[in-house]
N, C-alpha and C. Protein backbone atom coordinates (compact mmCIF):
# COMPACT_ATOMS: atom_id res chain seq x y z
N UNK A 1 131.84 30.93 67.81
CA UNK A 1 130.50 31.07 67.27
C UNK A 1 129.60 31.74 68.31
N UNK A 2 128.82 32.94 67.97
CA UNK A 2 128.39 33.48 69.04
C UNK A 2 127.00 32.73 68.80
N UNK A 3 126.57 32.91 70.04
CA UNK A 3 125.18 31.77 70.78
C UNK A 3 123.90 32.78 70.22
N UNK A 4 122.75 32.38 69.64
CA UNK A 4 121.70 33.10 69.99
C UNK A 4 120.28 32.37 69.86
N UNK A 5 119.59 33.32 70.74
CA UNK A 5 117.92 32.92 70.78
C UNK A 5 117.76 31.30 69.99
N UNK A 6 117.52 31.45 68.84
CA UNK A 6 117.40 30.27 67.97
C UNK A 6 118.33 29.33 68.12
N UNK A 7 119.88 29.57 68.17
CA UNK A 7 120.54 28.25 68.06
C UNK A 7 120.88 27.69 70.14
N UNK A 8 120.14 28.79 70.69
CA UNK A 8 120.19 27.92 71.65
C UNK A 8 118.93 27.21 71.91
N UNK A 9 118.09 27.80 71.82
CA UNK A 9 116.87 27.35 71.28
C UNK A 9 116.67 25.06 70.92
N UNK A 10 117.39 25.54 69.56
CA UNK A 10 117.85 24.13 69.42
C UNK A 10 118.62 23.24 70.28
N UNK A 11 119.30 23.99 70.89
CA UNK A 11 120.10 23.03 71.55
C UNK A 11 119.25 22.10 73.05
N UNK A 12 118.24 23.31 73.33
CA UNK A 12 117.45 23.22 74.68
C UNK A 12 116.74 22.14 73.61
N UNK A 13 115.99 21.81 72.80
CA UNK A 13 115.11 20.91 71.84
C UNK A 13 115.99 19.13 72.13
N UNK A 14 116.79 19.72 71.96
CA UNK A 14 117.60 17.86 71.91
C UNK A 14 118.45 17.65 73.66
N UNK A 15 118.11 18.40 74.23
CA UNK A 15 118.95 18.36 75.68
C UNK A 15 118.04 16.81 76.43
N UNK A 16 119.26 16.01 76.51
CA UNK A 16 119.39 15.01 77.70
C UNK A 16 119.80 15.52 79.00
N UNK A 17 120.24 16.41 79.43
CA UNK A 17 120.96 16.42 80.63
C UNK A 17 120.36 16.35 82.40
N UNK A 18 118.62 16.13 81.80
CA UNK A 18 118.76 15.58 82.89
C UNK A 18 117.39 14.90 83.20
N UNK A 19 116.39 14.01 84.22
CA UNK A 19 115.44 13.11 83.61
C UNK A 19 114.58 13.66 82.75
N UNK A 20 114.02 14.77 83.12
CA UNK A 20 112.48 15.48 82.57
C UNK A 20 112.99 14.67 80.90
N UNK A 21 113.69 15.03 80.05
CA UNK A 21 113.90 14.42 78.68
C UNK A 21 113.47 13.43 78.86
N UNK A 22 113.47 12.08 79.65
CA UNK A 22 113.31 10.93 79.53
C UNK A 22 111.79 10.83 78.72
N UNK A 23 110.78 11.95 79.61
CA UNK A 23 109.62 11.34 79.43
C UNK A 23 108.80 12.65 78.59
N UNK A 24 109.26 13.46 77.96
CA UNK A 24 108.70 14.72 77.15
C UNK A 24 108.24 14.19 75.77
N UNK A 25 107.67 15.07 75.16
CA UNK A 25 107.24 15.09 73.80
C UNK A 25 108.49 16.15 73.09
N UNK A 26 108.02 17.40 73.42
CA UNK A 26 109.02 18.21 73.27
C UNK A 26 109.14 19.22 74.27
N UNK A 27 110.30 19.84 74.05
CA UNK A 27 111.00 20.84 74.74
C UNK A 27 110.56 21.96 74.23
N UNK A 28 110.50 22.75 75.68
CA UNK A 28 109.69 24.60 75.48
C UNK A 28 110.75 25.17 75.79
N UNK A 29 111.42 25.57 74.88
CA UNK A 29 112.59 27.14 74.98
C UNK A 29 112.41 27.90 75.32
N UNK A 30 111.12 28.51 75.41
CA UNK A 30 110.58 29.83 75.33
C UNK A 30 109.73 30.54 74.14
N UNK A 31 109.20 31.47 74.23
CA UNK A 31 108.46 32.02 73.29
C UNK A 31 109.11 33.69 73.54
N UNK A 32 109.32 34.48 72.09
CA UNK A 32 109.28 35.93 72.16
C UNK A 32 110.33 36.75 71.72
N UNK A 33 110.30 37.83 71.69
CA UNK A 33 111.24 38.77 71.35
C UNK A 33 112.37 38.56 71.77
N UNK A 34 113.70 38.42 70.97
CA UNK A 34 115.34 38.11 71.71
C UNK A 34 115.66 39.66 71.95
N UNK A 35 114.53 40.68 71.63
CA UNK A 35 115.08 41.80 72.84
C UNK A 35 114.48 42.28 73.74
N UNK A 36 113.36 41.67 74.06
CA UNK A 36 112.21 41.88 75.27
C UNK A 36 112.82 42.79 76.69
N UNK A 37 112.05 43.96 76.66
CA UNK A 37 112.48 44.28 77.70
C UNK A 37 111.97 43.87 78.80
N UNK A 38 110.90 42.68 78.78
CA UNK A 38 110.70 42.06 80.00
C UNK A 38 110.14 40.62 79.78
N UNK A 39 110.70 39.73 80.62
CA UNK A 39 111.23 38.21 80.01
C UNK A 39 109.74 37.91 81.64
N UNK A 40 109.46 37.17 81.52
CA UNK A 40 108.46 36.45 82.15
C UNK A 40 108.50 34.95 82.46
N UNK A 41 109.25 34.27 83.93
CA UNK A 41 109.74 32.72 83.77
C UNK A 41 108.48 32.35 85.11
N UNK A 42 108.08 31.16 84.51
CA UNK A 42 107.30 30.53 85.21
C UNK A 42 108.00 28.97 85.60
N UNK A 43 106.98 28.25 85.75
CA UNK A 43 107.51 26.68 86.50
C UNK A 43 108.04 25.89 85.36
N UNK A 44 107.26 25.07 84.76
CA UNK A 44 107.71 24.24 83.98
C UNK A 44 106.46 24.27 82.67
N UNK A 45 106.56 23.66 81.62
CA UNK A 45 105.99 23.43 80.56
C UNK A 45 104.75 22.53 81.13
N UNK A 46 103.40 22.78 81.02
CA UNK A 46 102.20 21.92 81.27
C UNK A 46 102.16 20.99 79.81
N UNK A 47 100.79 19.72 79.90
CA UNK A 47 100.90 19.20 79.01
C UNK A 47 100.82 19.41 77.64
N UNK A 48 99.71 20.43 77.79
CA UNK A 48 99.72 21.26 76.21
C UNK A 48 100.82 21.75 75.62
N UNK A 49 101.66 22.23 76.82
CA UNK A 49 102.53 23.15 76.36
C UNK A 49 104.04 22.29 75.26
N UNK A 50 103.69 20.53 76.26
CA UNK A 50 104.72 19.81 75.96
C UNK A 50 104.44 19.04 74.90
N UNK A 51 102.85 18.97 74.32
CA UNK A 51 102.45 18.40 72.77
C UNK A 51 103.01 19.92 71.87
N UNK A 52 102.96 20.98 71.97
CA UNK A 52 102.88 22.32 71.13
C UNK A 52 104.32 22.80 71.27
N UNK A 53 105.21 22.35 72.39
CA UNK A 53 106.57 22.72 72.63
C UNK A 53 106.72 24.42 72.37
N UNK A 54 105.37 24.91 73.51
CA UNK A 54 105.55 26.82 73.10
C UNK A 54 105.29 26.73 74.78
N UNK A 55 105.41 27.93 75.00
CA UNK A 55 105.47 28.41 76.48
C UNK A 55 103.85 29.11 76.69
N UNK A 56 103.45 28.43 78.19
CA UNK A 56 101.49 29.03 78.00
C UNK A 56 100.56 29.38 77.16
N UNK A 57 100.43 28.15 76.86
CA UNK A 57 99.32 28.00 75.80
C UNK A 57 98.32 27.31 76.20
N UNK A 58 98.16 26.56 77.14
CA UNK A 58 97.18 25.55 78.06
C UNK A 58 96.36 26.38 78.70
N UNK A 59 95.76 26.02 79.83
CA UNK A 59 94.42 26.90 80.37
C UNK A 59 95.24 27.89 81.16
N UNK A 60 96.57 27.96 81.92
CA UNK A 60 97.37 29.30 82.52
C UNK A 60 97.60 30.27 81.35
N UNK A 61 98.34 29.73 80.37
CA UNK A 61 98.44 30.87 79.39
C UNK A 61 97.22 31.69 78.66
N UNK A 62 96.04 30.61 78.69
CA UNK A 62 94.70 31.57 78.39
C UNK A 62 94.53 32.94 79.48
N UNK A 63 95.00 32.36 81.01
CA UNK A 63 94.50 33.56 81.98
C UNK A 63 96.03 34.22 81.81
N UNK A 64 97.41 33.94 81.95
CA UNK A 64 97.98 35.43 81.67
C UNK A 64 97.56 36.09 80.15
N UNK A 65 97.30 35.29 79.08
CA UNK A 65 96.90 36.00 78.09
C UNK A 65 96.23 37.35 78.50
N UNK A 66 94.83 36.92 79.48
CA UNK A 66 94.07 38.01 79.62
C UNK A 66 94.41 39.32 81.06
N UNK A 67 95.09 38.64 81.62
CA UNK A 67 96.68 39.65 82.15
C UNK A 67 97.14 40.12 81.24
N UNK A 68 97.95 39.79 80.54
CA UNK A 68 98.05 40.57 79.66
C UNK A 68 97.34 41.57 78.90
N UNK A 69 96.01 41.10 78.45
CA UNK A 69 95.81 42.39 77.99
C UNK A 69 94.81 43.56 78.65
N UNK A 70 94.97 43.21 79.82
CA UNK A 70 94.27 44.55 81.19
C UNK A 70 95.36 45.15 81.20
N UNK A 71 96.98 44.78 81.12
CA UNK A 71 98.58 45.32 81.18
C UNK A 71 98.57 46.07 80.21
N UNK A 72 97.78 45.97 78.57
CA UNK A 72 98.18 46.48 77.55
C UNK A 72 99.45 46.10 77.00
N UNK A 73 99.68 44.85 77.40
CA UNK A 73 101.03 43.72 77.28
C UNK A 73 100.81 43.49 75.95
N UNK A 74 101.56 43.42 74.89
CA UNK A 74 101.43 42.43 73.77
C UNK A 74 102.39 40.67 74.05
N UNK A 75 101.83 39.74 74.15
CA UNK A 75 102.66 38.53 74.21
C UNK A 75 103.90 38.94 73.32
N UNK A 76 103.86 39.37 71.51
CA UNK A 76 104.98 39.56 71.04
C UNK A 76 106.24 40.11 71.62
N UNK A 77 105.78 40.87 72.16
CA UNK A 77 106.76 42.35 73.05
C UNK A 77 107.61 41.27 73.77
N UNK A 78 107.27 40.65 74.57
CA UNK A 78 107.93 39.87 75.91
C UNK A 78 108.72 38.90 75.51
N UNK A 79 109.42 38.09 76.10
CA UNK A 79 109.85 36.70 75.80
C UNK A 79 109.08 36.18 77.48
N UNK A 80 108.83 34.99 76.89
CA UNK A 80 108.10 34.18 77.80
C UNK A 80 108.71 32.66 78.01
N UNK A 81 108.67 32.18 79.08
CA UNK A 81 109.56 30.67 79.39
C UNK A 81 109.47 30.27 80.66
N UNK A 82 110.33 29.03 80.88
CA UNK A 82 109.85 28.06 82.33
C UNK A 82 111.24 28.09 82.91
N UNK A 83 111.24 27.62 84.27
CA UNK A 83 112.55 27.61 84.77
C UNK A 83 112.96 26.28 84.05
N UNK A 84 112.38 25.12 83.86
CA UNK A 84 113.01 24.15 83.47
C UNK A 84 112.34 23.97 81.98
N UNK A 85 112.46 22.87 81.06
CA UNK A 85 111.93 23.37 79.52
C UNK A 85 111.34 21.84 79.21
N UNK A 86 111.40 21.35 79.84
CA UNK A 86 110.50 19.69 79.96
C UNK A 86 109.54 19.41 81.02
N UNK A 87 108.13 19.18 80.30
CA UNK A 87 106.95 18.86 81.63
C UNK A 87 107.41 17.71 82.50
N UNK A 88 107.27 17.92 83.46
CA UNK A 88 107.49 16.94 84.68
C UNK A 88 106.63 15.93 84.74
N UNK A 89 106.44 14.42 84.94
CA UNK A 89 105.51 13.53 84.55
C UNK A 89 104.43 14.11 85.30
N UNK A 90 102.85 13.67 85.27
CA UNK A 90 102.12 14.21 86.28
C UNK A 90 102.15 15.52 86.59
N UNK A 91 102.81 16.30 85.84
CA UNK A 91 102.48 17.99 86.59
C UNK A 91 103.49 18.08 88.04
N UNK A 92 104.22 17.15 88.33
CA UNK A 92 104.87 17.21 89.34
C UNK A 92 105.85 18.44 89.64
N UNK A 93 106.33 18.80 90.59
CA UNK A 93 107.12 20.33 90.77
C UNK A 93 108.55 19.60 90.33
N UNK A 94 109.16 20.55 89.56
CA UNK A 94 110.29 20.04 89.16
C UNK A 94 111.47 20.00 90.27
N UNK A 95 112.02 18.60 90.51
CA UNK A 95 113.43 18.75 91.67
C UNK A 95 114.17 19.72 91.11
N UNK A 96 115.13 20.17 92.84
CA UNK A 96 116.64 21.11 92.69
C UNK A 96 117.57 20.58 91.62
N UNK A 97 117.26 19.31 91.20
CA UNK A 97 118.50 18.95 90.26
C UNK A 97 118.17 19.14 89.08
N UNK A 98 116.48 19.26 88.62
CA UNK A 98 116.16 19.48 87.25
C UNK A 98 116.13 20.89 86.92
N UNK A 99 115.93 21.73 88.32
CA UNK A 99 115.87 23.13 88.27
C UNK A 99 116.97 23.99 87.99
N UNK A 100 118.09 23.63 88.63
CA UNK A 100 119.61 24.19 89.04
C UNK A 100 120.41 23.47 87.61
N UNK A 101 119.96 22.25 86.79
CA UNK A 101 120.25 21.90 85.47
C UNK A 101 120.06 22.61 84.37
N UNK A 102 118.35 22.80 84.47
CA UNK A 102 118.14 23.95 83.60
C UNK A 102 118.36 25.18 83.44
N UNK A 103 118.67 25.84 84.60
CA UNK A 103 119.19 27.57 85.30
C UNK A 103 120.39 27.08 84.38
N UNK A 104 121.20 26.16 85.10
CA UNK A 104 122.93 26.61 84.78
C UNK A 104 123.04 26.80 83.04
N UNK A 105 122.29 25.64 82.45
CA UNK A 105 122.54 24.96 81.03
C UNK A 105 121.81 26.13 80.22
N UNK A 106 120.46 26.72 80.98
CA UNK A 106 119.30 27.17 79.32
C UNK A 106 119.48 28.62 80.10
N UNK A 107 118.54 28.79 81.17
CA UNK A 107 117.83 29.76 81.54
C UNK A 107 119.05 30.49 81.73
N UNK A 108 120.14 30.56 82.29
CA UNK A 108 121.10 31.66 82.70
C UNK A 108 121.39 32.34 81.26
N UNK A 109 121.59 31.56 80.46
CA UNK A 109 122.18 32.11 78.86
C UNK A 109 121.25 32.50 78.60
N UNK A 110 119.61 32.23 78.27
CA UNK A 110 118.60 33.11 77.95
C UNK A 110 118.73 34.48 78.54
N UNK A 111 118.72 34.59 79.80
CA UNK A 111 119.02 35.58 80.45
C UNK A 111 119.87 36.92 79.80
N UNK A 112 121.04 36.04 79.94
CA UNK A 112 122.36 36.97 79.18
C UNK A 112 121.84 37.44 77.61
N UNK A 113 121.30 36.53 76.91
CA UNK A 113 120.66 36.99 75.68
C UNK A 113 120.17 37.82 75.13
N UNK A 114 118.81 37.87 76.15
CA UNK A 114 117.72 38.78 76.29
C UNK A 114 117.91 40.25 76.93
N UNK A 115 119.00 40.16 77.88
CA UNK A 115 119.20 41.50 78.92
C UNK A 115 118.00 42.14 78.70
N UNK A 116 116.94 41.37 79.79
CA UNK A 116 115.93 41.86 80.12
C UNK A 116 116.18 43.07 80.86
N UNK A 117 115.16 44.32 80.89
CA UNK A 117 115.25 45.22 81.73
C UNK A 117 114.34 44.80 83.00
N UNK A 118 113.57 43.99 83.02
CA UNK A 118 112.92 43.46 84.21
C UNK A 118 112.42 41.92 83.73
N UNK A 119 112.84 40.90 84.92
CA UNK A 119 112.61 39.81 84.74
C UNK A 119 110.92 39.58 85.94
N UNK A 120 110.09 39.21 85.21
CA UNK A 120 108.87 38.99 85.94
C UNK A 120 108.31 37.23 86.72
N UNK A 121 108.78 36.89 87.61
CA UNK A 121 108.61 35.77 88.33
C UNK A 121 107.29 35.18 88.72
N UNK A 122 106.93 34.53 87.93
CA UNK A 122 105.48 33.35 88.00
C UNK A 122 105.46 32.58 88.78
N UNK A 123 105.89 32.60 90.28
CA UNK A 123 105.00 31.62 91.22
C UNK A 123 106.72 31.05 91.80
N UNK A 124 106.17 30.26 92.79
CA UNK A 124 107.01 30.03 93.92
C UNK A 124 108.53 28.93 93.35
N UNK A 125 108.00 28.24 92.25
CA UNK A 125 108.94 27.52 92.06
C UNK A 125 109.76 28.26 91.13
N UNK A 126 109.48 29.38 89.92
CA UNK A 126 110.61 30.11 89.19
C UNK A 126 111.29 31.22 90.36
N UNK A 127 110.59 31.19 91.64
CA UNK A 127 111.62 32.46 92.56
C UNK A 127 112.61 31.32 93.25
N UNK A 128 112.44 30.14 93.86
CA UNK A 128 113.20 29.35 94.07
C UNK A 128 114.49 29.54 93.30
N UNK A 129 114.54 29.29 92.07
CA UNK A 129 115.31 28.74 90.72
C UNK A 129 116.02 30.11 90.61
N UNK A 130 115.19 31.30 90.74
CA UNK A 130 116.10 32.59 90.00
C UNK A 130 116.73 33.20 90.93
N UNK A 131 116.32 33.34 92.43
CA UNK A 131 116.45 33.85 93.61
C UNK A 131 116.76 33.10 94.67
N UNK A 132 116.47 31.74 95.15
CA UNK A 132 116.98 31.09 95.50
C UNK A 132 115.83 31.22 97.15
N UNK A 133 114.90 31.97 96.82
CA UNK A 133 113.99 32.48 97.98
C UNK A 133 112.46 31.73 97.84
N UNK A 134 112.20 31.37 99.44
CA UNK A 134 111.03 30.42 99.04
C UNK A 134 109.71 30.89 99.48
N UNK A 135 109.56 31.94 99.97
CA UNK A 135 108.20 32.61 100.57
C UNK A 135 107.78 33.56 99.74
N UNK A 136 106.83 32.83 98.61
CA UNK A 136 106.79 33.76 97.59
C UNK A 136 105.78 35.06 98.60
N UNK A 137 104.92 34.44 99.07
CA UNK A 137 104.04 35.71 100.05
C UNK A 137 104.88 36.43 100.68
N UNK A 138 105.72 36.68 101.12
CA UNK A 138 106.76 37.92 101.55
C UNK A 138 107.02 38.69 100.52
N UNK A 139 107.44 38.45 98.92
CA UNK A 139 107.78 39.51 97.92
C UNK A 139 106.75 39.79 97.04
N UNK A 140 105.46 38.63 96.86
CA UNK A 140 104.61 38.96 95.87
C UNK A 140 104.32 40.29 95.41
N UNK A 141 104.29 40.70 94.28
CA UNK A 141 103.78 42.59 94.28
C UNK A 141 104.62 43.22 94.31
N UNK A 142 106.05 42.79 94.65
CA UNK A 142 107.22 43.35 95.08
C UNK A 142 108.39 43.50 93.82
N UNK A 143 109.02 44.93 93.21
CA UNK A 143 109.87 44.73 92.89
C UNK A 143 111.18 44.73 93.44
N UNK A 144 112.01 43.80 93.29
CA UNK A 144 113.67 43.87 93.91
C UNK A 144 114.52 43.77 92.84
N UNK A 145 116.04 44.36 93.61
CA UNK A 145 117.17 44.03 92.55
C UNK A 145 117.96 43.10 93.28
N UNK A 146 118.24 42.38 92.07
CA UNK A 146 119.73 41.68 92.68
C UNK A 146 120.55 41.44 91.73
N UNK A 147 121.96 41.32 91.67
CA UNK A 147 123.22 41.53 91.16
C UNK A 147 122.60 42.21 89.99
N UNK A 148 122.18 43.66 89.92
CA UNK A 148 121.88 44.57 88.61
C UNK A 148 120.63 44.37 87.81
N UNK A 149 119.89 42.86 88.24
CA UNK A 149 118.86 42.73 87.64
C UNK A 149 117.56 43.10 88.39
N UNK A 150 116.67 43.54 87.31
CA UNK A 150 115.46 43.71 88.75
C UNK A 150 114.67 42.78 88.10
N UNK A 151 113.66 42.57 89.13
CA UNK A 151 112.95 41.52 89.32
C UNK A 151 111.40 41.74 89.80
N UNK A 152 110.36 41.04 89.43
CA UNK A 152 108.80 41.64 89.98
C UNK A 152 108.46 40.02 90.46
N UNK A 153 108.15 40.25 91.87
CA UNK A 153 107.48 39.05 91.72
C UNK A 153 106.14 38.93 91.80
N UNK A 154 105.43 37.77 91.33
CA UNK A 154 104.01 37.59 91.61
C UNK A 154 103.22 35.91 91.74
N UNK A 155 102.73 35.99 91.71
CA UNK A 155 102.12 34.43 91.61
C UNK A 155 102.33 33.77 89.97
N UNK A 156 102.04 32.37 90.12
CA UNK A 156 102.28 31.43 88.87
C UNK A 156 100.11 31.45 88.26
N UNK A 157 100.01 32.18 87.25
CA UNK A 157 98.77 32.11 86.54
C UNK A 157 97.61 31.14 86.84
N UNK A 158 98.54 29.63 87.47
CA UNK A 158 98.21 28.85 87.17
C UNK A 158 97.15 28.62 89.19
N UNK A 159 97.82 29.36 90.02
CA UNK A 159 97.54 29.67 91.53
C UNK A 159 96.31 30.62 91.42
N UNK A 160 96.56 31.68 90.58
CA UNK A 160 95.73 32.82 90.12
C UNK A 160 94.21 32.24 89.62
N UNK A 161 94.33 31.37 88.78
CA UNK A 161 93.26 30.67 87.93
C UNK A 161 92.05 29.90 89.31
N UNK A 162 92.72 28.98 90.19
CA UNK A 162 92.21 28.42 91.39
C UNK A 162 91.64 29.35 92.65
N UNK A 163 92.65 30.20 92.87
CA UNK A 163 92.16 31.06 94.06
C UNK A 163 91.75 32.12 94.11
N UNK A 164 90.65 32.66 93.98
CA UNK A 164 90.13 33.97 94.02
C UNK A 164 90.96 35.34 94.50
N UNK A 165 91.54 35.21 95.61
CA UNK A 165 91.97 36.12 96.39
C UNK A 165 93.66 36.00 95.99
N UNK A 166 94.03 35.08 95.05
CA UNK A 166 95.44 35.01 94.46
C UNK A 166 95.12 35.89 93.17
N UNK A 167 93.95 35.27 92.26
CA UNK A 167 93.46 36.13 91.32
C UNK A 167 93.42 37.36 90.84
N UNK A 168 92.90 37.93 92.19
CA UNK A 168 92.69 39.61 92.43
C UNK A 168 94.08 40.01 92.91
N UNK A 169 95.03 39.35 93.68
CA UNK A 169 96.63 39.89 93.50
C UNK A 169 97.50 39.88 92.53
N UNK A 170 96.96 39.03 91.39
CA UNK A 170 97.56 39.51 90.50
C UNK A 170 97.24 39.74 89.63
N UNK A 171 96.08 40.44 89.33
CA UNK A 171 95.47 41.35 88.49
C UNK A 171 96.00 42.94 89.30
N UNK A 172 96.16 42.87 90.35
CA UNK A 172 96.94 43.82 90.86
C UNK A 172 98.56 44.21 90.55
N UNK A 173 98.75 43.47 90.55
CA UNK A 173 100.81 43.08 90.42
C UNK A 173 100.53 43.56 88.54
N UNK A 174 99.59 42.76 88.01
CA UNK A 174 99.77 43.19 86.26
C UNK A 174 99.27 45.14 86.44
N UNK A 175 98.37 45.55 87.06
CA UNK A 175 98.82 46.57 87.01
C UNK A 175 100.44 47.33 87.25
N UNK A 176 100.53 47.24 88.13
CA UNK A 176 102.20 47.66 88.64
C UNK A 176 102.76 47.21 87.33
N UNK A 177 103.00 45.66 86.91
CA UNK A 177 103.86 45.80 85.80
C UNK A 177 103.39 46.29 84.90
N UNK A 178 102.15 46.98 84.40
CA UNK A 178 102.30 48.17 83.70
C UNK A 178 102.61 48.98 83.30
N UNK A 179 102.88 49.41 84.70
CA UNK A 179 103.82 50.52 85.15
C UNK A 179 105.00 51.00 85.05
N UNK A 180 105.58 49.72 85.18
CA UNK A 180 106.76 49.26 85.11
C UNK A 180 107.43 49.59 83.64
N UNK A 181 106.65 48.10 82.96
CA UNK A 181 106.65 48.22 81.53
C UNK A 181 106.14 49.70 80.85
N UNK A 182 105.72 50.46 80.93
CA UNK A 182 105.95 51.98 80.51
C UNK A 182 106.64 53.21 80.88
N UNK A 183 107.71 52.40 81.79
CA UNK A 183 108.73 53.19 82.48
C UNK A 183 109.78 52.68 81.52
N UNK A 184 109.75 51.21 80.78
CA UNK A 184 111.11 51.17 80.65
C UNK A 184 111.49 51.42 78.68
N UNK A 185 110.13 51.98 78.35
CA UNK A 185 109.98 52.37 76.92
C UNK A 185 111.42 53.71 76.63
């Protein structure tokens, strides 16, 4: 039976495999196009996100919303999602074991799904998870490849929203992925 968008989808909806389930409402799969040429993974599901079980819809997804549309991004266009797919109690950063659970189990097969032409990295804890690299200030702004995939990194919306001078970097970086994104039309 071949796997897709929706029926894995479901499967991420009823996943025990590891605590975050214990204490969720629901599970965020992701939001977006199963052919997006550019997939966008951030940290984890906030609380809104985990009453609505959609990916940035809380006060971060209001500010990439409007990233988005200085990018000329449509949300539809993209697929959008978290490294892990259950809010962490408290907003807490999700552990290596909930992270490296969700990579192996959801996010790697999304991946394969989607064959993004560029995967866009939201903040220090989805470069951890996808890259395995922890200084997001060394690549921010930065595109790289690794094993065939490329990659943009930038800050998490949610860093952007608090710090002025994070703000204005990535209202910078959404230019570039502009750029990007009209290179890969």
């Amino acid at each position: 039976m071949t796997t897709t968008l929706f029926t894995l989808a479901e499967q991420i909806r009823t996943c025990t495999a590891c605590p975050l389930s214990k204490e969720r409402f629901l599970a965020v799969p992701g939001d977006g196009l199963a052919t997006a040429k550019i997939m966008f993974i951030g940290e984890a599901p906030g609380a809104e996100e985990d009453r609505q079980g959609r990916s940035f819809i809380g006060r971060s997804g209001k500010f990439l919303d409007t990233l988005f549309a200085n990018a000329n991004i449509q949300r539809k266009d993209v697929f959008i999602t978290g490294s892990v797919k259950c809010h962490p109690p408290k907003n807490r950063t999700p552990t290596t074991l909930e992270l490296t659970t969700c990579k192996n189990l959801w996010l790697d097969s999304q991946i394969k799904i989607i064959r993004p032409k560029l995967i866009v990295i939201l903040g220090r804890v989805a470069l951890l998870s996808l890259l395995q690299e922890k200084n997001i200030a060394e690549l921010q702004g930065k595109k790289i490849t690794r094993n065939n995939q490329d990659y943009f990194i930038t800050y998490h919306p949610s860093a952007g929203m608090r710090f002025p001078k994070i703000k204005t970097a990535m209202e910078k970086d959404f230019e570039t992925i502009k750029k990007l994104a009209n290179s890969l039309i």
